[in-house]
Protein backbone atom coordinates (compact mmCIF):
# COMPACT_ATOMS: atom_id res chain seq x y z
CA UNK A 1 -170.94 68.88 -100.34
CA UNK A 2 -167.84 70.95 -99.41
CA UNK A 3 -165.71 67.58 -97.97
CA UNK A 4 -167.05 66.16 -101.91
CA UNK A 5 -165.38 69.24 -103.06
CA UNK A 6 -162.15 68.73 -101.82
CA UNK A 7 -161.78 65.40 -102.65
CA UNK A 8 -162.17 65.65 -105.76
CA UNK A 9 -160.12 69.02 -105.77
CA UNK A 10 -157.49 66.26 -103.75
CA UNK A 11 -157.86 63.86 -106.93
CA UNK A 12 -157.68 66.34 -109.60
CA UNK A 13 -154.29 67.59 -108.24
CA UNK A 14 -152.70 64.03 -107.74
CA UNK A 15 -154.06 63.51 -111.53
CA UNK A 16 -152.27 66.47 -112.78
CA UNK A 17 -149.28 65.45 -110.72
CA UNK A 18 -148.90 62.21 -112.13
CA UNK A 19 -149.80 63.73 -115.38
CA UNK A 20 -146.98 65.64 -115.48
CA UNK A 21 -144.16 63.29 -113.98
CA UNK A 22 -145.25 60.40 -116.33
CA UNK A 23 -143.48 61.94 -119.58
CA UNK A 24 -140.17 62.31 -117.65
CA UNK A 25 -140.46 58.54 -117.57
CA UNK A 26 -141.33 57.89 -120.73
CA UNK A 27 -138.26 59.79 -122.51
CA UNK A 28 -135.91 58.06 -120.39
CA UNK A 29 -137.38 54.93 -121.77
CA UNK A 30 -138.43 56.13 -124.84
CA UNK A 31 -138.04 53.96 -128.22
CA UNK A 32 -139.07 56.10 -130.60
CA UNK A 33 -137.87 59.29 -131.74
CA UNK A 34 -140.14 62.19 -132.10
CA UNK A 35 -139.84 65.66 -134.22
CA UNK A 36 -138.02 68.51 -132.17
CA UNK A 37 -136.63 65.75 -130.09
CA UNK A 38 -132.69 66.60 -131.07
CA UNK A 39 -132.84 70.14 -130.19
CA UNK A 40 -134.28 69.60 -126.88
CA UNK A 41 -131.62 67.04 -126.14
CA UNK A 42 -128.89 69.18 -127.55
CA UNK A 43 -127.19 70.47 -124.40
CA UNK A 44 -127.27 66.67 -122.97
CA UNK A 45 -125.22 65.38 -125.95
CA UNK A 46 -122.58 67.44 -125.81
CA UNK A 47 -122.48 67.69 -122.14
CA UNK A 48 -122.05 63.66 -122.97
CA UNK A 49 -118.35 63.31 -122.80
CA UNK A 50 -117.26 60.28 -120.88
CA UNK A 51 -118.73 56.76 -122.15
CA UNK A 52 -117.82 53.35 -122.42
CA UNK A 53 -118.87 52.11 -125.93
CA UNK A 54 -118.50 48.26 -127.66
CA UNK A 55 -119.42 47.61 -131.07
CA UNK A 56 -118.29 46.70 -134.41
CA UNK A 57 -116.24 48.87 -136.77
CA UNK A 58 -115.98 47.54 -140.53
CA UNK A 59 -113.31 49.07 -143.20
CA UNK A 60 -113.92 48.77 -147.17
CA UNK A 61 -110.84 49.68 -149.26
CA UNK A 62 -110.30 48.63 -152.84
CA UNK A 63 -107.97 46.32 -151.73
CA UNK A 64 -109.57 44.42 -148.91
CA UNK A 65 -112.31 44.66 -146.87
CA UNK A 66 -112.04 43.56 -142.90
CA UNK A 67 -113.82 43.60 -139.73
CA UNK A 68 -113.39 44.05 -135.78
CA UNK A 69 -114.83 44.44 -132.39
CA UNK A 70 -114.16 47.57 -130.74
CA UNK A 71 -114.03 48.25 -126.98
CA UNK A 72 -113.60 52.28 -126.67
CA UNK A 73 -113.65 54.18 -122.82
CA UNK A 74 -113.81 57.98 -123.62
CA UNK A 75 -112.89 60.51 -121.20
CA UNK A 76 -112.97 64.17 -121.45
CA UNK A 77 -108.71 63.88 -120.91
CA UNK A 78 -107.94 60.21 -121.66
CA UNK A 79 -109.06 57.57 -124.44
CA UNK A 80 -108.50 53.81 -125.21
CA UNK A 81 -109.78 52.09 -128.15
CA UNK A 82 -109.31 48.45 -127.80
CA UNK A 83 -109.75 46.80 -131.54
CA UNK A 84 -109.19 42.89 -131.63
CA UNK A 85 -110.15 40.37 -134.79
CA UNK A 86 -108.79 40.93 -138.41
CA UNK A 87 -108.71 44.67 -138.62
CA UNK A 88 -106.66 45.14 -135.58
CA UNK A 89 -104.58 42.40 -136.65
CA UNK A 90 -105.37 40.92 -133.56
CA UNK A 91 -105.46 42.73 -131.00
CA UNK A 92 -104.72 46.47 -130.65
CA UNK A 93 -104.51 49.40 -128.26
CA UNK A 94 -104.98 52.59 -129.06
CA UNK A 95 -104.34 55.02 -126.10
CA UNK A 96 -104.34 59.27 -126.07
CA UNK A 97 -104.20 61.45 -122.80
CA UNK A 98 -103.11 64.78 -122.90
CA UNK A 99 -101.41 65.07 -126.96
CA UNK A 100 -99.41 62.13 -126.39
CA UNK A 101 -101.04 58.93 -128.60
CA UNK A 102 -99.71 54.88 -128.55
CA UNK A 103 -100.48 51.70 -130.08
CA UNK A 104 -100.00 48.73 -128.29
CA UNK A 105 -99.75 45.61 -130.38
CA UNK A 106 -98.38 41.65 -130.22
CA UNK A 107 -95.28 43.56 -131.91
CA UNK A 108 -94.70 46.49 -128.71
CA UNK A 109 -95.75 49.73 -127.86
CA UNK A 110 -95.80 52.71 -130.40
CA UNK A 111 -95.94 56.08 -130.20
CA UNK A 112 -96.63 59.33 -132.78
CA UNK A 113 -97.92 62.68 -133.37
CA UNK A 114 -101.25 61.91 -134.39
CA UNK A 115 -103.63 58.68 -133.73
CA UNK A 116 -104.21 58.85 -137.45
CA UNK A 117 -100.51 58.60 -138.14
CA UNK A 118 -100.09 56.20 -135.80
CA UNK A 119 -102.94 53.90 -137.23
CA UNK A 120 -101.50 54.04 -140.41
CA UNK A 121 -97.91 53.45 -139.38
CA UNK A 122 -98.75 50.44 -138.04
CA UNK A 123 -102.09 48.91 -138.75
CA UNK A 124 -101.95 49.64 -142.31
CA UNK A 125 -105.06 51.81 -142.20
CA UNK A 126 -106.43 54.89 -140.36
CA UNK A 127 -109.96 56.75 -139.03
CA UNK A 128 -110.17 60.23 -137.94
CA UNK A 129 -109.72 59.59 -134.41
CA UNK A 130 -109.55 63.37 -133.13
CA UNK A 131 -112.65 64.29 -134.69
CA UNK A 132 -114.36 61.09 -134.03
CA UNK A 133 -115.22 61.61 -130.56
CA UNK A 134 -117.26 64.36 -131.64
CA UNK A 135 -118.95 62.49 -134.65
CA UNK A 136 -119.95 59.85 -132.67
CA UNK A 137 -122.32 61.43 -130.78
CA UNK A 138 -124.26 63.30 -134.32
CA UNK A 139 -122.22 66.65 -134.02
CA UNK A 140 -119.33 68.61 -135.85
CA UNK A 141 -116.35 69.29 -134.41
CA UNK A 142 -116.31 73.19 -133.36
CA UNK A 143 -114.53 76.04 -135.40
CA UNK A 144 -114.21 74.09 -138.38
CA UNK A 145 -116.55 74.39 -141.44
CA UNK A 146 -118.95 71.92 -142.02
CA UNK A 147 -122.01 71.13 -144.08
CA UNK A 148 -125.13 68.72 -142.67
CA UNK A 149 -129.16 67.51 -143.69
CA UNK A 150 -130.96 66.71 -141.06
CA UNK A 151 -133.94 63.72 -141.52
CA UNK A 152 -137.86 64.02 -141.32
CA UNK A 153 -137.76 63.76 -137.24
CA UNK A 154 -134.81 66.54 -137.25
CA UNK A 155 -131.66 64.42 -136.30
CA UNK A 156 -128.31 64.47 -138.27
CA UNK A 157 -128.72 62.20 -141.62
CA UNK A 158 -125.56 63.44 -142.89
CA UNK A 159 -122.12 65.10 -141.83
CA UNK A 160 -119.32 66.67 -144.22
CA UNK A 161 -116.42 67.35 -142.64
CA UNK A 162 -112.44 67.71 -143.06
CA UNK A 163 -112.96 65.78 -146.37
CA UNK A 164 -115.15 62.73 -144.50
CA UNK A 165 -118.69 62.25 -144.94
CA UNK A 166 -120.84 60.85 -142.46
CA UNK A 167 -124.34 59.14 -142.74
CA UNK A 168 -126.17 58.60 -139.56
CA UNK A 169 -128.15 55.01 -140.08
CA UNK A 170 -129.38 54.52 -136.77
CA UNK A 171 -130.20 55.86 -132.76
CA UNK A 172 -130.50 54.08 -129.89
CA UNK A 173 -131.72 55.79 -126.18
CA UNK A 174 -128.82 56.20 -123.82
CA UNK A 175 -130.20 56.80 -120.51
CA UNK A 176 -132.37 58.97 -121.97
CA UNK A 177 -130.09 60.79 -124.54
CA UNK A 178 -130.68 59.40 -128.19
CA UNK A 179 -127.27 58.87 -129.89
CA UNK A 180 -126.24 57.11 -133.42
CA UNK A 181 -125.53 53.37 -133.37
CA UNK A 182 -125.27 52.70 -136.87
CA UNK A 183 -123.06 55.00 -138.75
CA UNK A 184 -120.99 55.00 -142.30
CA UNK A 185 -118.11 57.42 -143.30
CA UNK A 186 -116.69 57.90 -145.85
CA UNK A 187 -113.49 59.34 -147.27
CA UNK A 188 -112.64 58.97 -151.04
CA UNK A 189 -112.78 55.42 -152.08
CA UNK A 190 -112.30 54.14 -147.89
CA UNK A 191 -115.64 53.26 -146.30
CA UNK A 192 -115.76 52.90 -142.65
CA UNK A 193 -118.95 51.51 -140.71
CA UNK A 194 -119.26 51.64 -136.86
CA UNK A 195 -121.64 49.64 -135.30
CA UNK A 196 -122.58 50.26 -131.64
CA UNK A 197 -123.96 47.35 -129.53
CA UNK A 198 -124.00 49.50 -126.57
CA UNK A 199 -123.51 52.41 -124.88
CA UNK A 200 -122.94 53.17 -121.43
CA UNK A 201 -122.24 56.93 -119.53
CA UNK A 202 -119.11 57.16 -117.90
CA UNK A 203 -119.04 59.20 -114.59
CA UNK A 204 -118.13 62.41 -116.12
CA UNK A 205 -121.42 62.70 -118.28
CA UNK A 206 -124.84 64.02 -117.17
């Protein structure tokens, strides 16, 4: 009776064990998002600094409307955002470490004050490049005022900030960490979408 006993004391505690372990699992691998879910994870995402990133980013103006792939490595000191097809006229290098920004092109190597600037000098058009490292991942850039709804499950649906507006169309799992993969901003009559086909943690993220 008492060797009964302690097996099934032994049994109950490896059931409890594996009870417990088996939702660790599950959020890694999680595909849907659940209510409360964004809080929890709050600390991770902006703890997520350091990524490698491809996509698509699209840009509606009222006088054209154009398209491109984007290849971005983010660090927490150094960035390149490699845009090639139509939009990039080409292909295009956007580099910033440290305050100093360039654009590499078929026509040299550029340099200004701000990305923006520097977009617009010589592409023609601009995003908010400082702040968008920050957007990217569904928060608002720090000390600066900002309004935001959140949807049913408690994630960002929408960001206003520094006269852009940002709706949050989709999440994908990142290791864990759900982050937007389908986003639209806008800014007056411009309309930017961003498209990501895939994230992936750099070393410097947790």
């Amino acid at each position: 009776m008492i060797k009964t006993l302690r097996l099934s004391a032994a049994a109950l505690c490896i059931s409890v064990l594996a009870g417990c372990a088996a939702p660790a699992a599950t959020n890694k691998a999680a595909t849907e998002r659940t209510a409360g879910l964004w809080e929890q994870q709050m600390a991770e995402v902006k703890a997520f600094d350091s990524w490698t990133l491809t996509g698509k980013v699209g840009l509606r103006t009222p006088e054209e409307t154009n398209s491109a792939n984007l290849d971005w490595l983010q660090t927490p000191y150094y960035y390149r955002l490699l845009v090639t097809g139509p939009l990039g006229a080409g292909r295009s290098t956007l580099e910033g470490r440290e305050g100093r920004f360039s654009l590499t092109n078929s026509e040299g190597r550029f340099e200004a004050e701000t990305p923006e600037a520097l977009m617009e000098q010589r592409l023609g058009w601009s995003l908010p490049v400082s702040q968008l490292t920050t957007w990217v991942r569904g928060l608002p850039v720090e000390g600066q005022p900002h309004t935001s709804t959140e949807d049913n499950l408690g994630f960002p649906a929408t960001l206003s900030q520094d006269g852009w507006k940002i709706d949050y169309r989709g999440w994908m799992n990142v290791d864990g960490v759900w982050l937007p993969n389908r986003m639209v901003m806008t800014y007056g009559d411009i309309r930017a979408t961003l498209v990501v086909n895939q994230w992936q943690a750099g070393e410097g993220s947790e």
